[in-house]
Structure formats: C-alpha cells, structure tokens
PDB file of N, CA and C in Angstrom:
ATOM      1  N   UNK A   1       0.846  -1.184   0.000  1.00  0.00           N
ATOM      2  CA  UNK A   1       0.000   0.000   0.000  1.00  0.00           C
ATOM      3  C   UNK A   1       0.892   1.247   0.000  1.00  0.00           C
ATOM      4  N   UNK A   2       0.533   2.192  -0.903  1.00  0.00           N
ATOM      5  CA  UNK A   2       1.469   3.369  -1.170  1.00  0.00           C
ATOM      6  C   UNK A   2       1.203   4.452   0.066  1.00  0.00           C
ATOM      7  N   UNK A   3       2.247   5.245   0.878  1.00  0.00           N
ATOM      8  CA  UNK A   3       1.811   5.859   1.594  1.00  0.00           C
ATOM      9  C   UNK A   3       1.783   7.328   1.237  1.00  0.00           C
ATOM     10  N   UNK A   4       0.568   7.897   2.000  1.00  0.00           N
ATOM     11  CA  UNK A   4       0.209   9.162   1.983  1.00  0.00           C
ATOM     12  C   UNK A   4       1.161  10.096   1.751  1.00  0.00           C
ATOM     13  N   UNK A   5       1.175  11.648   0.616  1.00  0.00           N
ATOM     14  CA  UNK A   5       1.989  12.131   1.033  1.00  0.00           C
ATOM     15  C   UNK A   5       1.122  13.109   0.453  1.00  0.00           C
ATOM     16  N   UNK A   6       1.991  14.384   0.764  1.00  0.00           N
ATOM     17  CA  UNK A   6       1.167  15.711   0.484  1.00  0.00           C
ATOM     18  C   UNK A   6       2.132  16.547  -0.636  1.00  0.00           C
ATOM     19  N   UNK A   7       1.433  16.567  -1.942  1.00  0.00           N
ATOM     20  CA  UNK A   7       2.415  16.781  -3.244  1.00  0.00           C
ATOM     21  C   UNK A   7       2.345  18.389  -2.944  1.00  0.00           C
ATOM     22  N   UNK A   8       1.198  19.153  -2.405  1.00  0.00           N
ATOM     23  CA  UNK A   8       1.437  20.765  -1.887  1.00  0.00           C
ATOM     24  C   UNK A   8       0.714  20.921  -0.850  1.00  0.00           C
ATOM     25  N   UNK A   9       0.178  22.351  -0.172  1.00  0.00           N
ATOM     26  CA  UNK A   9      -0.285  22.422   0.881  1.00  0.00           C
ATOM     27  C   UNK A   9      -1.695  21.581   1.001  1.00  0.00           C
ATOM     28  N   UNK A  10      -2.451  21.727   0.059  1.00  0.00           N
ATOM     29  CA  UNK A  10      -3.371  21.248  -0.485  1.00  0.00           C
ATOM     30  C   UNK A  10      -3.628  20.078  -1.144  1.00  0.00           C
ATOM     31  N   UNK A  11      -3.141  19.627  -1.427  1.00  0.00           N
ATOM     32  CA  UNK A  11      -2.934  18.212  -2.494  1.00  0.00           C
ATOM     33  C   UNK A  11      -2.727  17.175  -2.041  1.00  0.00           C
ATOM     34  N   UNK A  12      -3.183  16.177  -1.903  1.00  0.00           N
ATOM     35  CA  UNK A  12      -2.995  14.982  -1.709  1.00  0.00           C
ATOM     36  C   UNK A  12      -2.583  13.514  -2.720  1.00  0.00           C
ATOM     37  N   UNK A  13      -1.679  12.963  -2.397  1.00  0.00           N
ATOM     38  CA  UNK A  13      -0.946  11.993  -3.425  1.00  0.00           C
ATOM     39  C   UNK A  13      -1.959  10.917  -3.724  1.00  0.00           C
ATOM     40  N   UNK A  14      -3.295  11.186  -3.497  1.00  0.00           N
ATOM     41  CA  UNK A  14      -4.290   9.800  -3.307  1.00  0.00           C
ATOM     42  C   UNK A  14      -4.715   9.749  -1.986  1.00  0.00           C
ATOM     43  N   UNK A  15      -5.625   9.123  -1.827  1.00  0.00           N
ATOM     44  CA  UNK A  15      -6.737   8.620  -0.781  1.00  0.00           C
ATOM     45  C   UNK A  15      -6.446   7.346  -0.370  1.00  0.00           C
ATOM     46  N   UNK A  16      -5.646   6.920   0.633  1.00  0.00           N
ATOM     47  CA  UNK A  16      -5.054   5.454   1.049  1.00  0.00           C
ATOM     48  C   UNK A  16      -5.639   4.577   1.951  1.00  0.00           C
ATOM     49  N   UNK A  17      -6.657   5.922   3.071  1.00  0.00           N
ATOM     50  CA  UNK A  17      -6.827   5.220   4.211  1.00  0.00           C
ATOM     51  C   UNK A  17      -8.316   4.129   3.438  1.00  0.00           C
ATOM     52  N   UNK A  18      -7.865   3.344   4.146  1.00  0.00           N
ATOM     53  CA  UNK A  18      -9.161   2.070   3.831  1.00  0.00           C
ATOM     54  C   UNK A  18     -10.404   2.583   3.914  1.00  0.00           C
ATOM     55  N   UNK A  19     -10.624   3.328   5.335  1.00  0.00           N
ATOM     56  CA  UNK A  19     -12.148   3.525   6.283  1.00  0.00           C
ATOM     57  C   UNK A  19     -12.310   4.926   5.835  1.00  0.00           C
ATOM     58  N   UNK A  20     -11.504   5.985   4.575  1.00  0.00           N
ATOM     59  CA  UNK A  20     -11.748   6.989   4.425  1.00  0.00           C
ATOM     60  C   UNK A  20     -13.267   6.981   2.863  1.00  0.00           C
ATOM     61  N   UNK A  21     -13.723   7.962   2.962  1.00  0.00           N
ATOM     62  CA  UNK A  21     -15.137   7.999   2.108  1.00  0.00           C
ATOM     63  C   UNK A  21     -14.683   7.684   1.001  1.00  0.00           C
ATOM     64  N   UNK A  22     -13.544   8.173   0.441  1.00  0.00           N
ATOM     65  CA  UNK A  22     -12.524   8.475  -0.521  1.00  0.00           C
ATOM     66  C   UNK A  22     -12.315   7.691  -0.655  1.00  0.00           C
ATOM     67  N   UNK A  23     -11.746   5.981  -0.501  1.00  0.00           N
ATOM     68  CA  UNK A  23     -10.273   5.295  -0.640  1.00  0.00           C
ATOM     69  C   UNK A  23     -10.737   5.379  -2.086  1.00  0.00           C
ATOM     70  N   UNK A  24      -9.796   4.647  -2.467  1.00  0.00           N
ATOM     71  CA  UNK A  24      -9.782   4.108  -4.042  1.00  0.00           C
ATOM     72  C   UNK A  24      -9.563   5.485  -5.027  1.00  0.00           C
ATOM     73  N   UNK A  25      -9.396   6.309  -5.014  1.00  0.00           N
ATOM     74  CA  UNK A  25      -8.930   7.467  -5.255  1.00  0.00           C
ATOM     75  C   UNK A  25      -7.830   7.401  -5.498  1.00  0.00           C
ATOM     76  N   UNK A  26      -6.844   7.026  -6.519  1.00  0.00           N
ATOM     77  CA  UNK A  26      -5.028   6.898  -6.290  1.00  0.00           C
ATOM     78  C   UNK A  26      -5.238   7.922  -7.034  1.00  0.00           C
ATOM     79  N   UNK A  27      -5.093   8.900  -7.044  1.00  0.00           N
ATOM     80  CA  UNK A  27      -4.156  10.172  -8.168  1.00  0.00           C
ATOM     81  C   UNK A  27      -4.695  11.166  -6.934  1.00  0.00           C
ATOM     82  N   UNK A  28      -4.115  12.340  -7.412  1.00  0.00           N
ATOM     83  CA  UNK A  28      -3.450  13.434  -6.919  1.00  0.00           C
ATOM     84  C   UNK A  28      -5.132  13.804  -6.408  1.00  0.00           C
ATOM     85  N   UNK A  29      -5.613  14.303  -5.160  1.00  0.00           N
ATOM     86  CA  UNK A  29      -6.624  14.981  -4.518  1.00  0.00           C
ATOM     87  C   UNK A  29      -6.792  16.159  -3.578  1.00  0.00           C
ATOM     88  N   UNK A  30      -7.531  17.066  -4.578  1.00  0.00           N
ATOM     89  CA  UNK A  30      -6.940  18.582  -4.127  1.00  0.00           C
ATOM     90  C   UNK A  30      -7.860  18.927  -3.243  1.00  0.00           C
ATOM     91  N   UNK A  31      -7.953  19.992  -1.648  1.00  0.00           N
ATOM     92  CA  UNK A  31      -8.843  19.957  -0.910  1.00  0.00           C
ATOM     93  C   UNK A  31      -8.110  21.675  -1.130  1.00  0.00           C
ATOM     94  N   UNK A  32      -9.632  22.166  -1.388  1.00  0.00           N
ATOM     95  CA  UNK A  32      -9.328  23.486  -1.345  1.00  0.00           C
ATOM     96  C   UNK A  32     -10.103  24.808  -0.448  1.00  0.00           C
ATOM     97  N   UNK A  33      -9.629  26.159  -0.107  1.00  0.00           N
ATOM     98  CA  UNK A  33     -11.016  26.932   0.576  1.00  0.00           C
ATOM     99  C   UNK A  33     -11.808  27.670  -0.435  1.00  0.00           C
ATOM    100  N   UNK A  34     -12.951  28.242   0.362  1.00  0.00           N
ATOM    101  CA  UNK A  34     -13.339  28.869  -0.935  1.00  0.00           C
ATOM    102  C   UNK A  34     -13.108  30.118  -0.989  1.00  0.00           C
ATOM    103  N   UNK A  35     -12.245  30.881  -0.455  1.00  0.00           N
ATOM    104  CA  UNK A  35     -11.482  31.958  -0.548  1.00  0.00           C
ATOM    105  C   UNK A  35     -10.297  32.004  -1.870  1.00  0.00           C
ATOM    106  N   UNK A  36      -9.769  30.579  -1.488  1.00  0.00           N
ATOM    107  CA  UNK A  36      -8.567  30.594  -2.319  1.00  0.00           C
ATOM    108  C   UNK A  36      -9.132  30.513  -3.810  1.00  0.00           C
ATOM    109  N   UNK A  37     -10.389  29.493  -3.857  1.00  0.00           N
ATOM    110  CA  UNK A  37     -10.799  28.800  -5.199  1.00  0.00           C
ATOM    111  C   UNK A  37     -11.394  30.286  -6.000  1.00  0.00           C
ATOM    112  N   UNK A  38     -12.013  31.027  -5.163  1.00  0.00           N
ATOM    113  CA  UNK A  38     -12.581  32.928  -5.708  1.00  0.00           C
ATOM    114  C   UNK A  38     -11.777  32.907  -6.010  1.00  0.00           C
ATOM    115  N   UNK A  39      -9.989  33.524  -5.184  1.00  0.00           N
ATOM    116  CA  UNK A  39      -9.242  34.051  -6.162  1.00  0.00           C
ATOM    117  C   UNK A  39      -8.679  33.739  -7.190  1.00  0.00           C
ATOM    118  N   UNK A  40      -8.394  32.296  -7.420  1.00  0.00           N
ATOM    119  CA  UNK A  40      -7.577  31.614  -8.269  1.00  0.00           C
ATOM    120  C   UNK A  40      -8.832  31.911  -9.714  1.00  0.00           C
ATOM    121  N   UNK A  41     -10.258  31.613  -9.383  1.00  0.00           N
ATOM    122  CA  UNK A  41     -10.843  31.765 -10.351  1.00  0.00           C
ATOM    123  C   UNK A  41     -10.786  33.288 -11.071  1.00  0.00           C
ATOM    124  N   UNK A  42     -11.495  34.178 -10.229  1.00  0.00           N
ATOM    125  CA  UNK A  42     -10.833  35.696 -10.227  1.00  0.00           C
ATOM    126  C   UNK A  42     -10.145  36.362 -11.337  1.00  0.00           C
ATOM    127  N   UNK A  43      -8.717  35.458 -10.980  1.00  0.00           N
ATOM    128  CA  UNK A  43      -7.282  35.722 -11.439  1.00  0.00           C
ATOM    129  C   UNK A  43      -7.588  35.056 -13.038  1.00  0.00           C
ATOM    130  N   UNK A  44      -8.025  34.095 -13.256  1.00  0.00           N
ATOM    131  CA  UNK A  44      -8.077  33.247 -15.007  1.00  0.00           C
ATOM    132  C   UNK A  44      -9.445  33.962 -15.235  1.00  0.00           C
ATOM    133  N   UNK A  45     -10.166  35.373 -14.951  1.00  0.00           N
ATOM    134  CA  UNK A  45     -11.339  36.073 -16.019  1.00  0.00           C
ATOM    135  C   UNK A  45     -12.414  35.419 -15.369  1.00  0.00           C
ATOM    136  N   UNK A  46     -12.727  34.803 -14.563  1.00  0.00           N
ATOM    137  CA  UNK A  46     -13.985  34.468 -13.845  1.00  0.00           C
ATOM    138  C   UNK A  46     -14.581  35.163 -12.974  1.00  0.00           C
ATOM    139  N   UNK A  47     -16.110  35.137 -13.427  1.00  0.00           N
ATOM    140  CA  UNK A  47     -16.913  36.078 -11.847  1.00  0.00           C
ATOM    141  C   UNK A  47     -17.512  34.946 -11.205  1.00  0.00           C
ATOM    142  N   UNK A  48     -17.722  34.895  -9.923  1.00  0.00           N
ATOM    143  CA  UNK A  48     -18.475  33.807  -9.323  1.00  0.00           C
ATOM    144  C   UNK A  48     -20.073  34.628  -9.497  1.00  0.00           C
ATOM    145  N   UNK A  49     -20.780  33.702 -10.052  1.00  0.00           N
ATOM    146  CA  UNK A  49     -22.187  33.894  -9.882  1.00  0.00           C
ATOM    147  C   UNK A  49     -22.940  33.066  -8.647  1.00  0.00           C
ATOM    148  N   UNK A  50     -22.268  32.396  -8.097  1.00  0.00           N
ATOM    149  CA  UNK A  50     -23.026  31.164  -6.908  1.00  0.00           C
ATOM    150  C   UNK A  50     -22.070  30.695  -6.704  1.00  0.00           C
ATOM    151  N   UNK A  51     -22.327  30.853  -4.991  1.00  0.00           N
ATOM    152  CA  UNK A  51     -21.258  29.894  -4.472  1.00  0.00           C
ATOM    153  C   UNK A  51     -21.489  29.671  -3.161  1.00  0.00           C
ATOM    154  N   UNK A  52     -21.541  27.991  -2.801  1.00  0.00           N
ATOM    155  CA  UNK A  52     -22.127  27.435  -1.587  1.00  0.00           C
ATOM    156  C   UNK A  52     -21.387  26.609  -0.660  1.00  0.00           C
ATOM    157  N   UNK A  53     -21.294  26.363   0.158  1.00  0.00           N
ATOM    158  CA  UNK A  53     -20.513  25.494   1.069  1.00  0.00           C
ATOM    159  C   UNK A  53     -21.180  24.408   1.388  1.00  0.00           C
ATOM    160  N   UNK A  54     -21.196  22.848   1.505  1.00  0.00           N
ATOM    161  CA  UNK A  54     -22.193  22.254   1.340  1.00  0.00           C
ATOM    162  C   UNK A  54     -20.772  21.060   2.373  1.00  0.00           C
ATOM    163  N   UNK A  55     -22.001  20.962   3.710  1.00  0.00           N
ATOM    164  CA  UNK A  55     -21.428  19.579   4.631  1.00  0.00           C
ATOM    165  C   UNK A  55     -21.968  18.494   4.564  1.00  0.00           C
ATOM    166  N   UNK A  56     -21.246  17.358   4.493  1.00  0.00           N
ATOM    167  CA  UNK A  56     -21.455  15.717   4.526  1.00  0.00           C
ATOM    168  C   UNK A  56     -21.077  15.119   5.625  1.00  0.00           C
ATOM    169  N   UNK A  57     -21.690  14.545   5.467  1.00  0.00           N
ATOM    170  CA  UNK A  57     -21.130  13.413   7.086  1.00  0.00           C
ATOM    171  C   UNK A  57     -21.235  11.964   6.358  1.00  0.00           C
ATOM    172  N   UNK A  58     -20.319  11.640   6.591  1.00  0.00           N
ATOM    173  CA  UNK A  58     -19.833   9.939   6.271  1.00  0.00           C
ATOM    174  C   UNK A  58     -19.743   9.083   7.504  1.00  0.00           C
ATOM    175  N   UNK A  59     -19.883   7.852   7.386  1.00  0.00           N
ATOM    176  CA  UNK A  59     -20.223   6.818   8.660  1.00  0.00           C
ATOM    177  C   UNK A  59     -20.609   7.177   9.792  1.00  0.00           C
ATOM    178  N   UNK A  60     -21.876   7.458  10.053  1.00  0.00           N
ATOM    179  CA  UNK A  60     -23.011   7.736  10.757  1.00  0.00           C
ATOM    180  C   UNK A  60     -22.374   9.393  11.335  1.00  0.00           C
ATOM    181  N   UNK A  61     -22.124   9.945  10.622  1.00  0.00           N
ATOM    182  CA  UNK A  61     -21.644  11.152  10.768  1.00  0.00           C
ATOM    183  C   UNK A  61     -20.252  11.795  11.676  1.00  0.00           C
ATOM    184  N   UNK A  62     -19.254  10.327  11.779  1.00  0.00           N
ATOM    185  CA  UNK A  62     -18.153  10.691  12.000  1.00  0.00           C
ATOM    186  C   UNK A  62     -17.269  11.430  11.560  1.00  0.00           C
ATOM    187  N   UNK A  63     -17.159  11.275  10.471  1.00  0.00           N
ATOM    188  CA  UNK A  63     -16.114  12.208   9.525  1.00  0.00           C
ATOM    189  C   UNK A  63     -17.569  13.386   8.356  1.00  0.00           C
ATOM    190  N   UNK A  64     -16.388  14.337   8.490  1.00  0.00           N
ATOM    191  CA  UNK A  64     -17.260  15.412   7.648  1.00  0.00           C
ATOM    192  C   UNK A  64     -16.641  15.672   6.493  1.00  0.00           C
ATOM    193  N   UNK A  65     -17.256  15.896   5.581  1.00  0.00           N
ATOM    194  CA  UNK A  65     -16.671  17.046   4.469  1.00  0.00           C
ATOM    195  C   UNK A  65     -17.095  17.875   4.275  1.00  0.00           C
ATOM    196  N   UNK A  66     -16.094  19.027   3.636  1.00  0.00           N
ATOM    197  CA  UNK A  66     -17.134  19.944   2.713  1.00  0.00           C
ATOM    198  C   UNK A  66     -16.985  19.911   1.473  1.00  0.00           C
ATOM    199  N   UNK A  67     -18.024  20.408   0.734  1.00  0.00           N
ATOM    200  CA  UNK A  67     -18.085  20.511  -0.686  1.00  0.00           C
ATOM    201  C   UNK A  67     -18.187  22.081  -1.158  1.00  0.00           C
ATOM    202  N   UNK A  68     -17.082  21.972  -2.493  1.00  0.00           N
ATOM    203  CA  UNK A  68     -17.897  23.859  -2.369  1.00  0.00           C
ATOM    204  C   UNK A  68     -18.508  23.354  -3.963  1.00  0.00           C
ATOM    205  N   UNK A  69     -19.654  24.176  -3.915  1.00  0.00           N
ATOM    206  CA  UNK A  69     -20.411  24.233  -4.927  1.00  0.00           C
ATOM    207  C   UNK A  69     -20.881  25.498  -6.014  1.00  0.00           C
ATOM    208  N   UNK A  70     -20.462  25.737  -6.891  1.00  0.00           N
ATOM    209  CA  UNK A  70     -19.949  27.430  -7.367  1.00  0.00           C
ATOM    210  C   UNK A  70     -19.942  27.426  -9.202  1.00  0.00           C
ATOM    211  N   UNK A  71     -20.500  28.597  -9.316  1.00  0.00           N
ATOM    212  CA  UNK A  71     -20.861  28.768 -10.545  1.00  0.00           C
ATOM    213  C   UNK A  71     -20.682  30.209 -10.650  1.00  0.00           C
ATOM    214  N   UNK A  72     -19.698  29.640 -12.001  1.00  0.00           N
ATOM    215  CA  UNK A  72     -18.628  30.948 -12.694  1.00  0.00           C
ATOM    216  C   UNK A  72     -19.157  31.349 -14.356  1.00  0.00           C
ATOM    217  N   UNK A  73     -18.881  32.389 -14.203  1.00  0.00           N
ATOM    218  CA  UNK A  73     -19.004  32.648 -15.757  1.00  0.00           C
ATOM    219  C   UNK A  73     -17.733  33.228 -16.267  1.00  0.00           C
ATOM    220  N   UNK A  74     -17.035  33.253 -17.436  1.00  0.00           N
ATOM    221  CA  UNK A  74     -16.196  34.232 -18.124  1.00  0.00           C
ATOM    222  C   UNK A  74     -16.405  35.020 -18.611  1.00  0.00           C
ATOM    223  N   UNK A  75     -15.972  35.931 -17.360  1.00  0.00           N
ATOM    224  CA  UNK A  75     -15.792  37.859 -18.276  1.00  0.00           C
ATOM    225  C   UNK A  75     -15.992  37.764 -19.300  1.00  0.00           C
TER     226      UNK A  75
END
C-alpha cells in the first residue's frame, strides 16, 4: 500500500486510508477553501455567480466534508 503524502499544501498523493469515504482514489486529490478557489478563479477572467458550502457526514456522521459548490461565468 502506497503511503500518503502531500504533493502541496493542499494536495494529496491519493486517498489510502481504507475507512476513508474516498479510498480508491489513487491520483493526486486537491482539498481546497473557498477563498482561495474565488481568487484563483478571479485571477483566469472568472466572476463567481453562486457559491455554496455544502457539509457531509460519512459513517453515521463521523467524519465530515465539505463541498464547495460554485458557478462561474467568463468575463
């Protein structure tokens, strides 16, 4: 089993843990805010028209995620 590593602050080398929502995921998995994801969009001619933060709970609501959910248009 390949172990975890973190390719940037954000990035993940794959999803390894067994009991994670994720496993089976081997390539690169980016977890981002939605501060950063505005600007980065921003910056490449995008306006955000919608944009939501959206929580999950996985195995009876032990582990959480978030999802961001967001709709851009080009300038």
């Amino acid at each position: 089993m390949r172990q975890l590593k973190k390719i940037d602050e954000f990035t993940l080398n794959g999803i390894y843990r067994k009991d994670s929502p994720f496993y089976g995921n081997f390539y690169p998995f980016r977890f981002e805010t939605e501060a950063r994801l505005k600007e980065t969009l921003a910056a490449n001619g995008f306006v955000v028209k919608y944009c939501e933060t959206i929580t999950r709970s996985y195995y009876d609501s032990k582990e959480l995620f978030q999802h961001i959910s967001i709709e851009v248009e080009k300038e």
